[in-house]
C-alpha atoms as a PDB file:
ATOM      1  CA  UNK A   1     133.723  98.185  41.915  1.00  0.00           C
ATOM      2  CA  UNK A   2     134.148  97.886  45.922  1.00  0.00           C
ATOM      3  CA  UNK A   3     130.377  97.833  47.240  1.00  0.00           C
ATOM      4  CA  UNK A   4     129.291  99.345  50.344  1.00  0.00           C
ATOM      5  CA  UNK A   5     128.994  97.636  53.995  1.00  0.00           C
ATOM      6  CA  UNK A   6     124.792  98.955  54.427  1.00  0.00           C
ATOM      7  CA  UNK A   7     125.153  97.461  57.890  1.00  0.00           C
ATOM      8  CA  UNK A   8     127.606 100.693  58.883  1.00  0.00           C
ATOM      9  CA  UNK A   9     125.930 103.748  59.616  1.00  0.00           C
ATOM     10  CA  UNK A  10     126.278 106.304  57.331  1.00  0.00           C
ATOM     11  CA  UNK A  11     128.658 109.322  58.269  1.00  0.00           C
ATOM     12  CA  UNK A  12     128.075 113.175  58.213  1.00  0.00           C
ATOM     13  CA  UNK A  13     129.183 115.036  55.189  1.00  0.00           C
ATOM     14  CA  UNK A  14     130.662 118.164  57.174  1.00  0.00           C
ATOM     15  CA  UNK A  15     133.617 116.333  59.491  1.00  0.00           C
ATOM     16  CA  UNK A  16     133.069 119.471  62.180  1.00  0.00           C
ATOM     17  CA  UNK A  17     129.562 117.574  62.634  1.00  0.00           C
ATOM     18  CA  UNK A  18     131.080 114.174  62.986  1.00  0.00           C
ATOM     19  CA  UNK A  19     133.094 115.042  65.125  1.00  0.00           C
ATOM     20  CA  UNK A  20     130.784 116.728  67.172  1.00  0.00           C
ATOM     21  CA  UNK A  21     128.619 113.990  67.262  1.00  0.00           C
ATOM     22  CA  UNK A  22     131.657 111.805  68.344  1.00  0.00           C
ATOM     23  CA  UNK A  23     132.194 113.863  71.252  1.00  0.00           C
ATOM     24  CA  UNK A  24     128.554 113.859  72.451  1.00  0.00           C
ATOM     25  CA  UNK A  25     128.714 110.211  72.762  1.00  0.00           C
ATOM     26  CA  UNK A  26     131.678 110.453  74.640  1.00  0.00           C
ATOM     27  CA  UNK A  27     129.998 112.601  77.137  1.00  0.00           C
ATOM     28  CA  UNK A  28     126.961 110.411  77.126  1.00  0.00           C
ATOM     29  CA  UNK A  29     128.687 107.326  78.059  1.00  0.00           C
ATOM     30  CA  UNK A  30     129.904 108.750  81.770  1.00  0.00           C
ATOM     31  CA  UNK A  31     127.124 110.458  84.092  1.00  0.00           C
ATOM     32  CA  UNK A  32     129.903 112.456  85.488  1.00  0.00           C
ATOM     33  CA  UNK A  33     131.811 115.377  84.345  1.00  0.00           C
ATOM     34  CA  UNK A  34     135.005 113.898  82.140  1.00  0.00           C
ATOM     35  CA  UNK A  35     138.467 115.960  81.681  1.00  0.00           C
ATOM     36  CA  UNK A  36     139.507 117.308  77.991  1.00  0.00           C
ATOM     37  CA  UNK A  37     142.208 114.954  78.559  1.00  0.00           C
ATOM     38  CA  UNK A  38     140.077 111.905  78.496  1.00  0.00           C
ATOM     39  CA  UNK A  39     137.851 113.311  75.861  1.00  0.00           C
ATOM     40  CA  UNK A  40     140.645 113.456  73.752  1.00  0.00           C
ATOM     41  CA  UNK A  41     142.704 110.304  74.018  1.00  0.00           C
ATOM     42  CA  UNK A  42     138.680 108.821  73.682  1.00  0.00           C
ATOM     43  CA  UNK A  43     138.070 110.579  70.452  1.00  0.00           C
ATOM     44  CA  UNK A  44     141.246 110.528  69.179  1.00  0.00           C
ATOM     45  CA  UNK A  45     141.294 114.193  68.387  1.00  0.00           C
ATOM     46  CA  UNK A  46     143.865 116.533  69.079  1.00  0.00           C
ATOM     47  CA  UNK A  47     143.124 118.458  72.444  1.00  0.00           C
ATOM     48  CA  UNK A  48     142.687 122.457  71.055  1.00  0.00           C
ATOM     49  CA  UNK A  49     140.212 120.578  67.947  1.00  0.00           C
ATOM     50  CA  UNK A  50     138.393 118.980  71.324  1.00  0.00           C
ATOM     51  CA  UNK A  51     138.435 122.201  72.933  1.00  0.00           C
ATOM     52  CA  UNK A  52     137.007 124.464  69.974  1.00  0.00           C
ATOM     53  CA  UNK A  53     134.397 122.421  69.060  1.00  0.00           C
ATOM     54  CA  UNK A  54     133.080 121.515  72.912  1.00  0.00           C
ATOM     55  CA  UNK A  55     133.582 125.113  73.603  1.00  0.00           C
ATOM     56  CA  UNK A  56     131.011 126.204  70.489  1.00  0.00           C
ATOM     57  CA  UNK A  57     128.903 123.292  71.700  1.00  0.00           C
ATOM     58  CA  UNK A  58     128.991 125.177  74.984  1.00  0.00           C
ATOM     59  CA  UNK A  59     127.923 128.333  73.873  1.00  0.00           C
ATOM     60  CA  UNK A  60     124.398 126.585  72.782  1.00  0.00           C
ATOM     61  CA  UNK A  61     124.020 125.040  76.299  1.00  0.00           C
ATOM     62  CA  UNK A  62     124.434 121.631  74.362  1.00  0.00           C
ATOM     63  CA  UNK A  63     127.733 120.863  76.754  1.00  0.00           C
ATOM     64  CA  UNK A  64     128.191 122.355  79.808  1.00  0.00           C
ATOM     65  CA  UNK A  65     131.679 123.114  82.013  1.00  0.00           C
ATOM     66  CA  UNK A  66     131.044 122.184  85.744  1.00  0.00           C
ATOM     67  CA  UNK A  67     135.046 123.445  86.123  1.00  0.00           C
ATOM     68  CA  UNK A  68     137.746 124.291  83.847  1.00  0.00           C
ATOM     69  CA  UNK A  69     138.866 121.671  81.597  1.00  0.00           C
ATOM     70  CA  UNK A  70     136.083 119.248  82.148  1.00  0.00           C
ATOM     71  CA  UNK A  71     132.897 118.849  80.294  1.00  0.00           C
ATOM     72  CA  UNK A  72     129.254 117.304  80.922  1.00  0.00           C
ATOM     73  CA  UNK A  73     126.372 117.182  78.338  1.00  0.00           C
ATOM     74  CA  UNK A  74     124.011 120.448  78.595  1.00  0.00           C
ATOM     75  CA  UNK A  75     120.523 121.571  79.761  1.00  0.00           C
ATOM     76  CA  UNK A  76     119.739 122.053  75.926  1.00  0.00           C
ATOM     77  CA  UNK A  77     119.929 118.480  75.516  1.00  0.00           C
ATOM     78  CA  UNK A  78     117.620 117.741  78.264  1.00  0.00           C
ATOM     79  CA  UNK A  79     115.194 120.498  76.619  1.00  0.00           C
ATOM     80  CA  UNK A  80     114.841 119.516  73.006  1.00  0.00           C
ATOM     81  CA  UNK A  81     114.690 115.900  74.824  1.00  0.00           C
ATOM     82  CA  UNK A  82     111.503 117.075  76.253  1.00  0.00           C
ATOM     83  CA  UNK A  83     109.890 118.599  73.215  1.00  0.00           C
ATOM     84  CA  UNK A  84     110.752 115.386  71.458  1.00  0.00           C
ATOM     85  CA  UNK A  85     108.743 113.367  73.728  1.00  0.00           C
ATOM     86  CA  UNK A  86     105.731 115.413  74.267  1.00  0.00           C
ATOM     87  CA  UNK A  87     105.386 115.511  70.517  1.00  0.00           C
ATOM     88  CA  UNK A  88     105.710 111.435  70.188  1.00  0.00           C
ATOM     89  CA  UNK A  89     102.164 109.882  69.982  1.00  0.00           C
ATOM     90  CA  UNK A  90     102.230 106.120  70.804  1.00  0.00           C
ATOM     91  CA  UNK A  91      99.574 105.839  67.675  1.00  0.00           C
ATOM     92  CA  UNK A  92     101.831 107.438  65.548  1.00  0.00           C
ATOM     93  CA  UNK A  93     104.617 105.341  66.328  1.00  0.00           C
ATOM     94  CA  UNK A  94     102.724 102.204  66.294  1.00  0.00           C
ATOM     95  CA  UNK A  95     100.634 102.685  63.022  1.00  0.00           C
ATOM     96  CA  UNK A  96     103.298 100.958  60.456  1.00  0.00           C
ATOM     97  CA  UNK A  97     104.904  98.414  62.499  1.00  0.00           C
ATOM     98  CA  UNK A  98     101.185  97.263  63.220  1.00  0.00           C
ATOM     99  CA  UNK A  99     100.484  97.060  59.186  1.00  0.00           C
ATOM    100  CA  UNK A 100     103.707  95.613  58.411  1.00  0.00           C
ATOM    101  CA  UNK A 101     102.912  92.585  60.706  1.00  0.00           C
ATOM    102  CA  UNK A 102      99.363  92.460  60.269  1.00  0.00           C
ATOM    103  CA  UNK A 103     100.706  91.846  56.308  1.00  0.00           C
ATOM    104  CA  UNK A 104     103.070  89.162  57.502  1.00  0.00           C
ATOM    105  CA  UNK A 105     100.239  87.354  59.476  1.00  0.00           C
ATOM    106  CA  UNK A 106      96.943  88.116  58.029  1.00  0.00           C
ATOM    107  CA  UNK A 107      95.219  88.145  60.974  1.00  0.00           C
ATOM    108  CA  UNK A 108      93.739  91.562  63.270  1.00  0.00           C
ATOM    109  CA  UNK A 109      96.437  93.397  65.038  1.00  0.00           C
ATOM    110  CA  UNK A 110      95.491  95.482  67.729  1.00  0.00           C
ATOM    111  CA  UNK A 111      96.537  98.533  69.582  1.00  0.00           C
ATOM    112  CA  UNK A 112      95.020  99.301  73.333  1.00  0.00           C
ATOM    113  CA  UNK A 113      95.501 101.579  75.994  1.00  0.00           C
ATOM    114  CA  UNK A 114      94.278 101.953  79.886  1.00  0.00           C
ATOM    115  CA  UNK A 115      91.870 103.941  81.040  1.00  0.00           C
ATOM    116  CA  UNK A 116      90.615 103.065  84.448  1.00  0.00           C
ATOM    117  CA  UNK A 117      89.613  99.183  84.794  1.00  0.00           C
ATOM    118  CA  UNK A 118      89.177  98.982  81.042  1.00  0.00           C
ATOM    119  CA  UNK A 119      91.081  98.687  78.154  1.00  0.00           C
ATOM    120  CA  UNK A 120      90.507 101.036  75.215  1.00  0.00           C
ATOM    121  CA  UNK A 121      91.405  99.773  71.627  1.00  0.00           C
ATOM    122  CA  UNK A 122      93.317 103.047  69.986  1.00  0.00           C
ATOM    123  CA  UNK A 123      94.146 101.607  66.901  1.00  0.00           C
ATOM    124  CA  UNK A 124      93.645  98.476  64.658  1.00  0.00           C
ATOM    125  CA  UNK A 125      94.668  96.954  61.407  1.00  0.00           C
ATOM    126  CA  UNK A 126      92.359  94.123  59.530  1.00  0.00           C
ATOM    127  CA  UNK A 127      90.886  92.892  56.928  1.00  0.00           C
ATOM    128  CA  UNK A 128      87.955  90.983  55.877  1.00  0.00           C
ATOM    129  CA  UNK A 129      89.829  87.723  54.783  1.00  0.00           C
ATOM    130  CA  UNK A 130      90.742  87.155  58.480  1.00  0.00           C
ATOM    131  CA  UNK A 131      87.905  85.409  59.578  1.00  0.00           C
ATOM    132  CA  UNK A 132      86.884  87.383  62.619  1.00  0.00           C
ATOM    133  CA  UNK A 133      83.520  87.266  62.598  1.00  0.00           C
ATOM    134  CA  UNK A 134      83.615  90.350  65.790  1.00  0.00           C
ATOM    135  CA  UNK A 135      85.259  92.848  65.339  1.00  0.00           C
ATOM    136  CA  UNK A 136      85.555  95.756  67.954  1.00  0.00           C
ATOM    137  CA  UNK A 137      86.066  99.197  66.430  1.00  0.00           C
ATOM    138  CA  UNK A 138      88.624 101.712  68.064  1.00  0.00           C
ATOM    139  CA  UNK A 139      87.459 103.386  71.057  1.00  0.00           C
ATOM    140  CA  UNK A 140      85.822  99.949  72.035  1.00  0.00           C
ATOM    141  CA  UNK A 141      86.125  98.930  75.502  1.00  0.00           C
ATOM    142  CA  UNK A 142      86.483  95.871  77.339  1.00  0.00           C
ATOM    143  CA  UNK A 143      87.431  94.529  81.219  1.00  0.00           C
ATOM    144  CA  UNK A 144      91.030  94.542  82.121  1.00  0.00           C
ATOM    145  CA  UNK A 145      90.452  90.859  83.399  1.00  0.00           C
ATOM    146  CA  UNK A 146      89.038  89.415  79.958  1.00  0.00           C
ATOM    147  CA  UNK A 147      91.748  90.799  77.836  1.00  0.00           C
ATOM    148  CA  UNK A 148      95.113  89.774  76.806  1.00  0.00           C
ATOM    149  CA  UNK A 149      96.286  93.668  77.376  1.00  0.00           C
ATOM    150  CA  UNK A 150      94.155  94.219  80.126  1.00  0.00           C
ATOM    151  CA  UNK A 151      96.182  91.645  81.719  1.00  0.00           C
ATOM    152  CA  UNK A 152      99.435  93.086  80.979  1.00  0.00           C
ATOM    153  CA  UNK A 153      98.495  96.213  82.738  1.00  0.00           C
ATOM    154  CA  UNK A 154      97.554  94.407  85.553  1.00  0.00           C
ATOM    155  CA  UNK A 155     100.049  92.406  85.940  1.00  0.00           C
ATOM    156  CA  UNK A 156     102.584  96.092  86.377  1.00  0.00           C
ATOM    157  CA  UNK A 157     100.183  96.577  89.292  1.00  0.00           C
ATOM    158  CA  UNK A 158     100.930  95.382  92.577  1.00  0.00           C
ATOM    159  CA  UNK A 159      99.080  92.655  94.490  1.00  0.00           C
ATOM    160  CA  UNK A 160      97.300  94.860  96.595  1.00  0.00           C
ATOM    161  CA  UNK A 161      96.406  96.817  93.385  1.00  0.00           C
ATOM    162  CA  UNK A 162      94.873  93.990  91.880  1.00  0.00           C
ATOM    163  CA  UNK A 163      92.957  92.675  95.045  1.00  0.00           C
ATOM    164  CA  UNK A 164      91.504  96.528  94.978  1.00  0.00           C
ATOM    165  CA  UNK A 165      90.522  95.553  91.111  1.00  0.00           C
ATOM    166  CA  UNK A 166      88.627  92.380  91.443  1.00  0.00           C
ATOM    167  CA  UNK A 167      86.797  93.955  94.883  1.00  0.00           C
ATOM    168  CA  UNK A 168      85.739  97.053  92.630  1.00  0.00           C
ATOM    169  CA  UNK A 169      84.725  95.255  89.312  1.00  0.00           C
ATOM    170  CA  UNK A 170      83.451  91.614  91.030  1.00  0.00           C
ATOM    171  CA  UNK A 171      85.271  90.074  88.056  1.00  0.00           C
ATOM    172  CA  UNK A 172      82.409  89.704  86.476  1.00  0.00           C
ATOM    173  CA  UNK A 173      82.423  87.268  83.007  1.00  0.00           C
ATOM    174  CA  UNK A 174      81.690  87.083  79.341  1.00  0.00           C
ATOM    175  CA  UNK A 175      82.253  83.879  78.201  1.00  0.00           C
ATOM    176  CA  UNK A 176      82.569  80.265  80.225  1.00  0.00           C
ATOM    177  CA  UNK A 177      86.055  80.716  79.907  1.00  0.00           C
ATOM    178  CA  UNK A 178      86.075  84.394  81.657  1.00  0.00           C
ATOM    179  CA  UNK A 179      88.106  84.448  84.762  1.00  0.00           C
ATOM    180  CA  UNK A 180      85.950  85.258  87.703  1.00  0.00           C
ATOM    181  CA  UNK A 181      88.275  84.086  90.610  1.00  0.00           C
ATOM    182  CA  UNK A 182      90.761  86.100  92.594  1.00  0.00           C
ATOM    183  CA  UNK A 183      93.063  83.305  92.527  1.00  0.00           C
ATOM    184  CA  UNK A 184      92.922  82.726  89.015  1.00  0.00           C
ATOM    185  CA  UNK A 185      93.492  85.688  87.854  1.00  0.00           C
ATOM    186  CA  UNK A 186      96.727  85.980  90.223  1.00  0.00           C
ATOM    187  CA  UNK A 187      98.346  82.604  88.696  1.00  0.00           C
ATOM    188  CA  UNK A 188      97.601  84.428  85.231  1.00  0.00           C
ATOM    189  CA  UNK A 189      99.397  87.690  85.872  1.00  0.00           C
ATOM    190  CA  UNK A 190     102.431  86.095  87.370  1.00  0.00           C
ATOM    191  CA  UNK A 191     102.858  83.983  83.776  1.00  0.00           C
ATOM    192  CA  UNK A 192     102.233  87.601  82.274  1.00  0.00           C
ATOM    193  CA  UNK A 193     105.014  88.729  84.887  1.00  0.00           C
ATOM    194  CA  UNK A 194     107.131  86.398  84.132  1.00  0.00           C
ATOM    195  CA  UNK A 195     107.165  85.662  80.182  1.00  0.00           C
ATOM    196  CA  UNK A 196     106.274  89.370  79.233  1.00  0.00           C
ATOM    197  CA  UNK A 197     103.357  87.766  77.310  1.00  0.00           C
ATOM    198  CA  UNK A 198      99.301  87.814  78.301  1.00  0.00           C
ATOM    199  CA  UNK A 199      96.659  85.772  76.391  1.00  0.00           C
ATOM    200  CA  UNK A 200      92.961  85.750  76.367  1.00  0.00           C
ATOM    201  CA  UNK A 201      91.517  82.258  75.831  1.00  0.00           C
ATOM    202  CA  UNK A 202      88.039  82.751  74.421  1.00  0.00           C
ATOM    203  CA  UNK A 203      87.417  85.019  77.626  1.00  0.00           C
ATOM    204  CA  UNK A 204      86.163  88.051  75.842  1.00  0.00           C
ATOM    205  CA  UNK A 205      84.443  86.799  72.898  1.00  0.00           C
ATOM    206  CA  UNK A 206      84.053  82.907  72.468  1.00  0.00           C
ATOM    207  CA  UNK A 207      86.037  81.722  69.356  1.00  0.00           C
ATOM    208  CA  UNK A 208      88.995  84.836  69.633  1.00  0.00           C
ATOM    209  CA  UNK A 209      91.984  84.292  71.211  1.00  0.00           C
ATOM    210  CA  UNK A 210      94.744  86.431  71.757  1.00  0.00           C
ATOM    211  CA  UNK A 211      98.077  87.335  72.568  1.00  0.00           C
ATOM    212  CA  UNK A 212      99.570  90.793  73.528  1.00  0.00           C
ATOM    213  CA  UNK A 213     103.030  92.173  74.240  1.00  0.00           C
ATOM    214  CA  UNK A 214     103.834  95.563  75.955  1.00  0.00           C
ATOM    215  CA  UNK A 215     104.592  98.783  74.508  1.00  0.00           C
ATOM    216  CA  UNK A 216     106.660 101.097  77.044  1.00  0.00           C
ATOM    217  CA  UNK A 217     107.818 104.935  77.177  1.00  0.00           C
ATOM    218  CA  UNK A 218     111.451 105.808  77.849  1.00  0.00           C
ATOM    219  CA  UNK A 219     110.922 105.590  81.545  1.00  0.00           C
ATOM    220  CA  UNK A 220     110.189 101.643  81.099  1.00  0.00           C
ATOM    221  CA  UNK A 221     106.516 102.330  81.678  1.00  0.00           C
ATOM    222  CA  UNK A 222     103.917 100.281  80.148  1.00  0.00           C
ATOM    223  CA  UNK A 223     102.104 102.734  77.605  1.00  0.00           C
ATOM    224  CA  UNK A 224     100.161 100.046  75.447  1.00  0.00           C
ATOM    225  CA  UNK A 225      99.449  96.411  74.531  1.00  0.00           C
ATOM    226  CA  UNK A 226     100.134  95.386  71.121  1.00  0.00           C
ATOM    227  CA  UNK A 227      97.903  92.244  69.883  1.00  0.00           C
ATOM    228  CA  UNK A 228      97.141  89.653  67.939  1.00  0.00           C
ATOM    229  CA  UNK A 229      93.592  88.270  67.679  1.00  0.00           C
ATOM    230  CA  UNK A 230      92.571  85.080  65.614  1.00  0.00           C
ATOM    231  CA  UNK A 231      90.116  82.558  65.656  1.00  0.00           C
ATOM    232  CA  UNK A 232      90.478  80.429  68.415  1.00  0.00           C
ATOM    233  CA  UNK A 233      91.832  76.937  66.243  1.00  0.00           C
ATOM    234  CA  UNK A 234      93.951  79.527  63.985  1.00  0.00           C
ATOM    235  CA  UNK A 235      96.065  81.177  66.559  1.00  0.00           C
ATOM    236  CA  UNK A 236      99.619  80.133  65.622  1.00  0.00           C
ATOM    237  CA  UNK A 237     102.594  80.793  68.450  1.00  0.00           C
ATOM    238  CA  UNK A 238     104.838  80.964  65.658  1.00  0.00           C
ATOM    239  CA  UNK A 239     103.290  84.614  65.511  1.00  0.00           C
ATOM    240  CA  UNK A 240     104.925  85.345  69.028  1.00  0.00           C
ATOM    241  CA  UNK A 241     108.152  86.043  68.260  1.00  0.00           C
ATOM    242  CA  UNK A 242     106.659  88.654  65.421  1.00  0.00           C
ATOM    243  CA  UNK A 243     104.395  90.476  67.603  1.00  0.00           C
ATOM    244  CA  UNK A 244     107.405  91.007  70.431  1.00  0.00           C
ATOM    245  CA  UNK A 245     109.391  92.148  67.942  1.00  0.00           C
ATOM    246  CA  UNK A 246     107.249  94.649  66.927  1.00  0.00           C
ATOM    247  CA  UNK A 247     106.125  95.262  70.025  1.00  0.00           C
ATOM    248  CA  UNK A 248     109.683  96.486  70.734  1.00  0.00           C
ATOM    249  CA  UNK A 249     110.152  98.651  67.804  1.00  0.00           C
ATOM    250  CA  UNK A 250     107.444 100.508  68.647  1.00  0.00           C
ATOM    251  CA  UNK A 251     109.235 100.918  72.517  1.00  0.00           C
ATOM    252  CA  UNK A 252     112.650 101.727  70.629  1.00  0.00           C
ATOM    253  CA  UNK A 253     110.339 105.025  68.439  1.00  0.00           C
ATOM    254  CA  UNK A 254     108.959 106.101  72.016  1.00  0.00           C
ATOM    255  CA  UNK A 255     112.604 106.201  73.274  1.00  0.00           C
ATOM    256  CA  UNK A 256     112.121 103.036  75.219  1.00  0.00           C
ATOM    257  CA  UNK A 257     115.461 101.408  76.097  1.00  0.00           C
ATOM    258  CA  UNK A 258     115.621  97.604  77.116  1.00  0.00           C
ATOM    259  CA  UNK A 259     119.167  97.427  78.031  1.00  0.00           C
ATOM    260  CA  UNK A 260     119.305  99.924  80.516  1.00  0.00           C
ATOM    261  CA  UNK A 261     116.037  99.094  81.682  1.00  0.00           C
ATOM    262  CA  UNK A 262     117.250  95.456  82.965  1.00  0.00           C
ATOM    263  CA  UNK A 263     120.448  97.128  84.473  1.00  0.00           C
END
């Protein structure tokens, strides 16, 4: 018995659907309007099948005809697009990725957000074998500057941004680790810049470390910091390549898009 590829994706039952879902692509591949011509010969269908079904699709505002005999995805696209995303809650989309690698490393996995010049844990998966001996409970809050998220967000902020930062908070410190200089904290961000990584080295909380990757919306803008906390002689960067990975599924539910983002 012949076994199925499970790599394909799996087809529509009703072949009007299919095929309607063929042609939508089409249309979403060009940004401008593309003849019934094209659309044919692209979805190797015969021209009057193209034309019924983009011409129901047109009745719903899913396609729309800028002229005669060209097409261009509809306002009702853009629409549902936008009820979509309002309803898409970055805890909600985080919540099993987070458990899934939290059982893969054993270890607190965190979830944090921005609010102001603090960082605001939203979310967070743990157990008691992991050896933390602090543990900050969601809706904690902690300094930008002494967190591995915090610094993410401030390293999307521009240089003048961050000068206005360290002037308003006086970088102050937690730990003898805690960055207090300017300077510092500058040479920091522009690793976080440039690896897509930030740690925290004992800054916050003296025997934690941590390591955070961004979670971003379908504009490309930073929404969260995923992390991993551990004790300080157990944090293992084989873990990094896990937490971006998840960090990115997360992006993909939120509609985030890396490819065209780095167009």
């Amino acid at each position: 018995m012949k076994r199925k590829d499970s790599a394909l994706p799996p087809k529509p039952n009703v072949q009007v659907i299919e095929r309607m879902f063929t042609l939508i692509d089409i249309l979403a591949a060009r940004e401008e309007s593309i003849s019934l011509k094209e659309i044919s010969e692209k979805s190797g269908l015969h021209p009057s099948t193209a034309h019924r079904i983009l011409n129901d699709l047109a009745t719903g505002r899913f396609v729309d005809r800028p002229e005669s005999g060209s097409y261009r995805l509809g306002m009702r696209l853009l629409e549902l697009g936008n009820l979509v995303k309002g309803r898409l809650n970055v805890r909600d989309a985080a919540l099993i990725p987070m458990r899934e690698l939290h059982k893969q490393i054993q270890q607190p996995v965190n979830l944090s957000m921005r609010q102001g010049d603090e960082i605001v844990y939203v979310e967070r998966t743990y157990s008691e074998r992991s050896g933390m001996q602090v543990v900050r409970a969601i809706g904690g809050r902690a300094p930008l500057h002494l967190t591995s998220t915090g610094k993410l967000f401030l390293a999307a902020d521009d240089p003048q941004q961050v000068r206005n930062y360290a002037t308003r908070t006086g970088l102050p410190g937690h730990t003898h680790n805690s960055i207090t200089q300017l300077a510092v904290l500058e040479r920091e961000l522009s690793k976080a810049r440039q690896s897509g990584v930030a740690r925290d080295n004992e800054e916050l909380e003296l025997g934690v470390r941590c390591m955070a990757a961004g979670v971003y919306d379908d504009q490309g803008k930073l929404l969260a910091g995923l992390s991993i906390s551990a004790p300080a002689d157990r944090l293992d960067e084989g873990w990094l390549s896990k937490l971006q990975a998840t960090a990115q599924r997360i992006s993909a539910a939120l509609g985030y898009n890396q490819a065209s983002s780095t167009d």
